[in-house]
N, C-alpha and C. Protein backbone atom coordinates (compact mmCIF):
# COMPACT_ATOMS: atom_id res chain seq x y z
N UNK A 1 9.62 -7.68 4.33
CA UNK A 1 10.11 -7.11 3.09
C UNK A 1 10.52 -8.26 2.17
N UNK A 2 9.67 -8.40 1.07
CA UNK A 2 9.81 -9.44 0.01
C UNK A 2 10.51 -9.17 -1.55
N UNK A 3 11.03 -7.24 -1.31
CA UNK A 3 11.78 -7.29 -2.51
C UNK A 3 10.55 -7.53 -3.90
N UNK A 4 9.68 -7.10 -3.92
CA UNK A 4 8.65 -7.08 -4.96
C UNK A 4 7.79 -8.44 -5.13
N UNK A 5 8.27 -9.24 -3.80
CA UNK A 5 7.05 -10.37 -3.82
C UNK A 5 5.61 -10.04 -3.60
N UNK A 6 5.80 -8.78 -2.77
CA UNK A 6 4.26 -8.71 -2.23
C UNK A 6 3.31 -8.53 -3.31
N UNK A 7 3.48 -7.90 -4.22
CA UNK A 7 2.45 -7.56 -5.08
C UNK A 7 1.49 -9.35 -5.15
N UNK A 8 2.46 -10.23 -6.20
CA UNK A 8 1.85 -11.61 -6.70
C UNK A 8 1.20 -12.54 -4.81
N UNK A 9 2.11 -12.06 -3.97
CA UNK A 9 1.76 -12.70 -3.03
C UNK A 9 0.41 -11.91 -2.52
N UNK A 10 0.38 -10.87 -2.31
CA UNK A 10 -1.35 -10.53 -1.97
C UNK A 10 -2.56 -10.72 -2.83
N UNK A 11 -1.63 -10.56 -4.45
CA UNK A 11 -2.95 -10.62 -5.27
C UNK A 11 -3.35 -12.17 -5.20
N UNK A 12 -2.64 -12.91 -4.78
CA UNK A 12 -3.13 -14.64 -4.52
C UNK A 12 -3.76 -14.54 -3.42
N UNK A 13 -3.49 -13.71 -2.82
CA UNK A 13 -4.04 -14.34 -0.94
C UNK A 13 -5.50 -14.43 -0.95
N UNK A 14 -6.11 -15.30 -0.48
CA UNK A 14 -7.20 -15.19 -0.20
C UNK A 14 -7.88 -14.16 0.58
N UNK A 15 -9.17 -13.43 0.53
CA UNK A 15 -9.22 -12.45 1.79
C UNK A 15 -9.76 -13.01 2.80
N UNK A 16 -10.19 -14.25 3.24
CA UNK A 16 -10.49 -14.55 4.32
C UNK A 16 -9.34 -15.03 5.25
N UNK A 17 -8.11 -15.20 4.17
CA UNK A 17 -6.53 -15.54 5.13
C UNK A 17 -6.35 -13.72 5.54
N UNK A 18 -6.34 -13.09 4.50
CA UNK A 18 -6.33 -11.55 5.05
C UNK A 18 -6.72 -11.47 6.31
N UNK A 19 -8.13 -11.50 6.36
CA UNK A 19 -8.71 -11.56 7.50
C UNK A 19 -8.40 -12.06 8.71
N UNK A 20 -7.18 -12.48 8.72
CA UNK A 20 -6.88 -13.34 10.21
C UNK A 20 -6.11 -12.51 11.01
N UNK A 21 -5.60 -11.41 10.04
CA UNK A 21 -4.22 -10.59 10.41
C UNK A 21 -5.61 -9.21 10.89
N UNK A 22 -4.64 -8.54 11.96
CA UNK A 22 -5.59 -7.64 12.59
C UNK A 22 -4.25 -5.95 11.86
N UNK A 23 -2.88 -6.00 11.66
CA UNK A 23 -2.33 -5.34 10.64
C UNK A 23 -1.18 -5.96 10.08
N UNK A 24 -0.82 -4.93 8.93
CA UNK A 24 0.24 -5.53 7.88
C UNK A 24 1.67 -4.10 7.84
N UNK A 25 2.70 -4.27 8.04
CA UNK A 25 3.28 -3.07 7.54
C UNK A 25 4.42 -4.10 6.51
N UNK A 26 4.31 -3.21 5.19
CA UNK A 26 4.11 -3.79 4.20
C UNK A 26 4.92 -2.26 3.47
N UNK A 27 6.32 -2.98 2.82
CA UNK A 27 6.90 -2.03 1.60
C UNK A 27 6.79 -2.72 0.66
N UNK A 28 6.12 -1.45 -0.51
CA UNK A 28 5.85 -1.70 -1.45
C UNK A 28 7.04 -1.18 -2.36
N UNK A 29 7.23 -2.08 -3.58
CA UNK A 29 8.30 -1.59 -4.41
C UNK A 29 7.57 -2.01 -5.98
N UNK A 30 8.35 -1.00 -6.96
CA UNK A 30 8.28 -1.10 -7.62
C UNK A 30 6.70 -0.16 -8.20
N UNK A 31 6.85 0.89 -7.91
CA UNK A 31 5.88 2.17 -8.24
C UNK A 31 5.87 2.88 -9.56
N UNK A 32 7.31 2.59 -10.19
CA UNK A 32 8.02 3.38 -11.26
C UNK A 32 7.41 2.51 -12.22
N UNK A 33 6.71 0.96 -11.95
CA UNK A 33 5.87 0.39 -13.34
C UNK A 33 4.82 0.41 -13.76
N UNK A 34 4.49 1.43 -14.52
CA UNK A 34 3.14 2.11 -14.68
C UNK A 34 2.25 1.30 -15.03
N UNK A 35 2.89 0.01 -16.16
CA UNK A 35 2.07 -0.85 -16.72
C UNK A 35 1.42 -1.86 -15.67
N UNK A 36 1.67 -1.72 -14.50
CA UNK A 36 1.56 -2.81 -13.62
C UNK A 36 0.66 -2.22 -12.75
N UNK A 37 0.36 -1.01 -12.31
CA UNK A 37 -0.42 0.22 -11.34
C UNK A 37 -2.16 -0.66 -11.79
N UNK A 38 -2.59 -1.13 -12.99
CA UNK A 38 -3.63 -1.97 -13.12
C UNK A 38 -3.61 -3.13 -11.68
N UNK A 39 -2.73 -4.07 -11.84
CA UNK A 39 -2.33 -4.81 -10.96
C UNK A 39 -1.99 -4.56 -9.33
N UNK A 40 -1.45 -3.66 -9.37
CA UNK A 40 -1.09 -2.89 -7.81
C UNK A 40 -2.66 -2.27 -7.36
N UNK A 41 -3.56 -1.72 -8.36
CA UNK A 41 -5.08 -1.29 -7.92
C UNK A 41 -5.70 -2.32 -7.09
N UNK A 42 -5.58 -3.74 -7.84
CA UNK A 42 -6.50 -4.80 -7.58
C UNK A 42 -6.12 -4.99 -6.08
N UNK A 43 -4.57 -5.16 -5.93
CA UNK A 43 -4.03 -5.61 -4.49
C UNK A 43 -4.83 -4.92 -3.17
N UNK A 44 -4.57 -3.25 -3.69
CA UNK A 44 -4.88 -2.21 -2.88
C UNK A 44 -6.45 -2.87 -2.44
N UNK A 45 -7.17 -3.18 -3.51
CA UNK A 45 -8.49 -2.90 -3.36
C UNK A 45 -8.99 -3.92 -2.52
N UNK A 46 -8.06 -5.70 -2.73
CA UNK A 46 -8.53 -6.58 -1.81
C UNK A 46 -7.87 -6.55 -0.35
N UNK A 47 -7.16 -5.37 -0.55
CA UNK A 47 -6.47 -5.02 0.95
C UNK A 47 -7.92 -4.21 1.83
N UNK A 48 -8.69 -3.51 0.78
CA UNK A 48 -9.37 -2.93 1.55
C UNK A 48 -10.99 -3.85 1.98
N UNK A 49 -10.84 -4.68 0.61
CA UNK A 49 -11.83 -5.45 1.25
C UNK A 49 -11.76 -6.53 1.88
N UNK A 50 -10.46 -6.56 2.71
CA UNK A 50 -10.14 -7.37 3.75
C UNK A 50 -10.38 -6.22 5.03
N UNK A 51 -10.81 -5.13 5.10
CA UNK A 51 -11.21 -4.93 6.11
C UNK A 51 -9.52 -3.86 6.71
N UNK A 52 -8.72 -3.80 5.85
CA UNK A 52 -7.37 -3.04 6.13
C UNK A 52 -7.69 -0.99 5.50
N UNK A 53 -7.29 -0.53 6.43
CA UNK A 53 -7.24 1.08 6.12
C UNK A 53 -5.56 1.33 6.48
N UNK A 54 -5.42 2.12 5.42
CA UNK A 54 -3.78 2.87 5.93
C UNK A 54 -4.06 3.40 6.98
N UNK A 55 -2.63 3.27 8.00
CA UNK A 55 -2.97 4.16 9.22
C UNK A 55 -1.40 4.57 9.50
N UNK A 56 -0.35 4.74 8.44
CA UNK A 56 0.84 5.45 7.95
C UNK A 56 1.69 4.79 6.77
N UNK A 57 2.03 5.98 5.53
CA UNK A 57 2.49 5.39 4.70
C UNK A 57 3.96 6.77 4.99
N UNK A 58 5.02 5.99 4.18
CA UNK A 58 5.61 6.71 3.90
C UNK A 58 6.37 6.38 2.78
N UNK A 59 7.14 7.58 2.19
CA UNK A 59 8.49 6.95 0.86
C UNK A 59 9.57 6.21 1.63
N UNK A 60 10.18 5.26 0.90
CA UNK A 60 11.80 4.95 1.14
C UNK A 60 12.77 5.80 0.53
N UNK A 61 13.28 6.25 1.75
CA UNK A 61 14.71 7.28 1.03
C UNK A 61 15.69 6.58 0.51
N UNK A 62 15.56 5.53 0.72
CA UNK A 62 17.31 4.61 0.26
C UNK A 62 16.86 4.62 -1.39
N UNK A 63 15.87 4.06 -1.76
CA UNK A 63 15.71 3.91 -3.07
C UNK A 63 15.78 4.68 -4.13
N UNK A 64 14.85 5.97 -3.86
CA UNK A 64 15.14 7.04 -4.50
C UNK A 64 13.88 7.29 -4.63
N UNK A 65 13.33 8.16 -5.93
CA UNK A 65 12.01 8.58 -7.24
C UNK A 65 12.58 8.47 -8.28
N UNK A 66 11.28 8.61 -8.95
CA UNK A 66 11.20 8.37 -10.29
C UNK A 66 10.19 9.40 -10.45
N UNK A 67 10.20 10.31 -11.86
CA UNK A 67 9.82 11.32 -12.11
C UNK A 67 8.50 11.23 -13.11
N UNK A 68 7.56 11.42 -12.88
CA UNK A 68 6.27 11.50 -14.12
C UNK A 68 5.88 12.65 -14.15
N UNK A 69 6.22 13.34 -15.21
CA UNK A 69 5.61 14.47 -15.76
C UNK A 69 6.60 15.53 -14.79
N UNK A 70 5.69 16.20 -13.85
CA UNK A 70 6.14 17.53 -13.00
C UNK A 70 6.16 16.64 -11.87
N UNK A 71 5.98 15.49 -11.50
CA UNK A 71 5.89 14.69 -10.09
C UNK A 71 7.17 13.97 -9.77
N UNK A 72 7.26 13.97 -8.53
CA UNK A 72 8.62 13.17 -8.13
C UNK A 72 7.81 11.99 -6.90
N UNK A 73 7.85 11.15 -7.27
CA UNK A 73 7.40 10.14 -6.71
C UNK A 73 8.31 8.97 -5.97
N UNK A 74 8.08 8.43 -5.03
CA UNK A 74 8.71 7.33 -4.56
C UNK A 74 9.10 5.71 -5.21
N UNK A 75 10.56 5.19 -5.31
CA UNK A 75 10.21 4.16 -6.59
C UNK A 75 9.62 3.17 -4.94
N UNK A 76 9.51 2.99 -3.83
CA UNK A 76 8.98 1.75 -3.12
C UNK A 76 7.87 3.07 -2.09
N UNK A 77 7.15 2.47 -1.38
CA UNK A 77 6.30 2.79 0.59
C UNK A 77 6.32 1.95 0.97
N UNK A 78 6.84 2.39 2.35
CA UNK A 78 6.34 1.38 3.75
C UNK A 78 5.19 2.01 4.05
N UNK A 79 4.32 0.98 4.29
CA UNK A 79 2.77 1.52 4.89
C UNK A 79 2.58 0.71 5.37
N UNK A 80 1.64 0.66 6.82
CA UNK A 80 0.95 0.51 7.54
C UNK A 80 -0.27 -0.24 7.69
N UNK A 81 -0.78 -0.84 7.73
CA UNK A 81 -2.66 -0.96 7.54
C UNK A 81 -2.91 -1.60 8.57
N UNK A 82 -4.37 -1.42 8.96
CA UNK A 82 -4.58 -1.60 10.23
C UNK A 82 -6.61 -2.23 10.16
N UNK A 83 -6.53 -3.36 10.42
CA UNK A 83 -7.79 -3.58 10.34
C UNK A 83 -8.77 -3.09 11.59
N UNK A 84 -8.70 -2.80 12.13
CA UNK A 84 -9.17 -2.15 13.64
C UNK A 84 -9.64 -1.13 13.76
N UNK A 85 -8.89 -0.05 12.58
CA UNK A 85 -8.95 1.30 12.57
C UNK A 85 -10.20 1.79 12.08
N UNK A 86 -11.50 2.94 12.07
CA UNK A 86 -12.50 3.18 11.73
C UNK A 86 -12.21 3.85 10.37
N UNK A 87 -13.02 3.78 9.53
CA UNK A 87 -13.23 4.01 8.49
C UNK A 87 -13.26 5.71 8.50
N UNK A 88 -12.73 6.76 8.55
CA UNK A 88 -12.90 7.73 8.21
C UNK A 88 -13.37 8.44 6.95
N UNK A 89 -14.39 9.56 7.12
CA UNK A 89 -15.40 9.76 5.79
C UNK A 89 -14.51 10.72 4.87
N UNK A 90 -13.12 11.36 6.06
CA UNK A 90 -12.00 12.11 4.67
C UNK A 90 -11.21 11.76 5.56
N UNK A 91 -10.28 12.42 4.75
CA UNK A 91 -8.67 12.83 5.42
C UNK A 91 -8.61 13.76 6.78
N UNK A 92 -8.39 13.74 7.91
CA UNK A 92 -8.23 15.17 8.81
C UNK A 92 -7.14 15.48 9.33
N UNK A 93 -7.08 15.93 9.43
CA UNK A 93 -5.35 16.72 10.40
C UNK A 93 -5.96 17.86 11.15
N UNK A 94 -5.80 17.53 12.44
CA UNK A 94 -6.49 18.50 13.63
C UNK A 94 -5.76 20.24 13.53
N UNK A 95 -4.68 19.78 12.97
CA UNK A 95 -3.47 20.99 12.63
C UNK A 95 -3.80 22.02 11.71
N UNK A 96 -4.88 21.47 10.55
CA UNK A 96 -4.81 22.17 9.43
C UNK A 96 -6.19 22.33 9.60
């Protein structure tokens, strides 16, 4: 937990340093800056083309939400990623 370093620190990382790590659990903060969600895309995206899939996210309750529109959203997630994990073609829940 870097307190909103991670964003600048992944969007630097190289993905072949990515690549060394087999997972990351990783809170993210700072959700409530919309202008920045450009920036948070890119991270996401070289997370995935490092070969990382979520494999559990959740909200932080200590922090709180922040409200857009009719949505109540999380202002940080802890998530998960897991390079190991197979690529699934959707979402499933054996439950539903």
């Amino acid at each position: 937990d870097i307190e909103r370093g991670e964003w600048p620190t992944l969007l630097e990382a190289d993905v072949s340093l990515l690549k060394k790590f087999r997972q990351l659990l990783i809170e993210f903060h700072g959700l409530w800056k919309e202008k920045q969600h450009a920036k948070f895309l890119q991270v996401m995206q070289k997370l995935k083309s490092a070969g990382f899939k979520v494999a559990h996210v959740h909200g932080n309750n200590y922090v709180g939400v922040y409200r857009n529109g009719r949505f109540m959203l999380p202002r940080a997630i802890e998530v998960t990623l897991d390079a190991s994990l197979p690529l699934l073609e959707k979402c499933h829940d054996p439950n539903y």
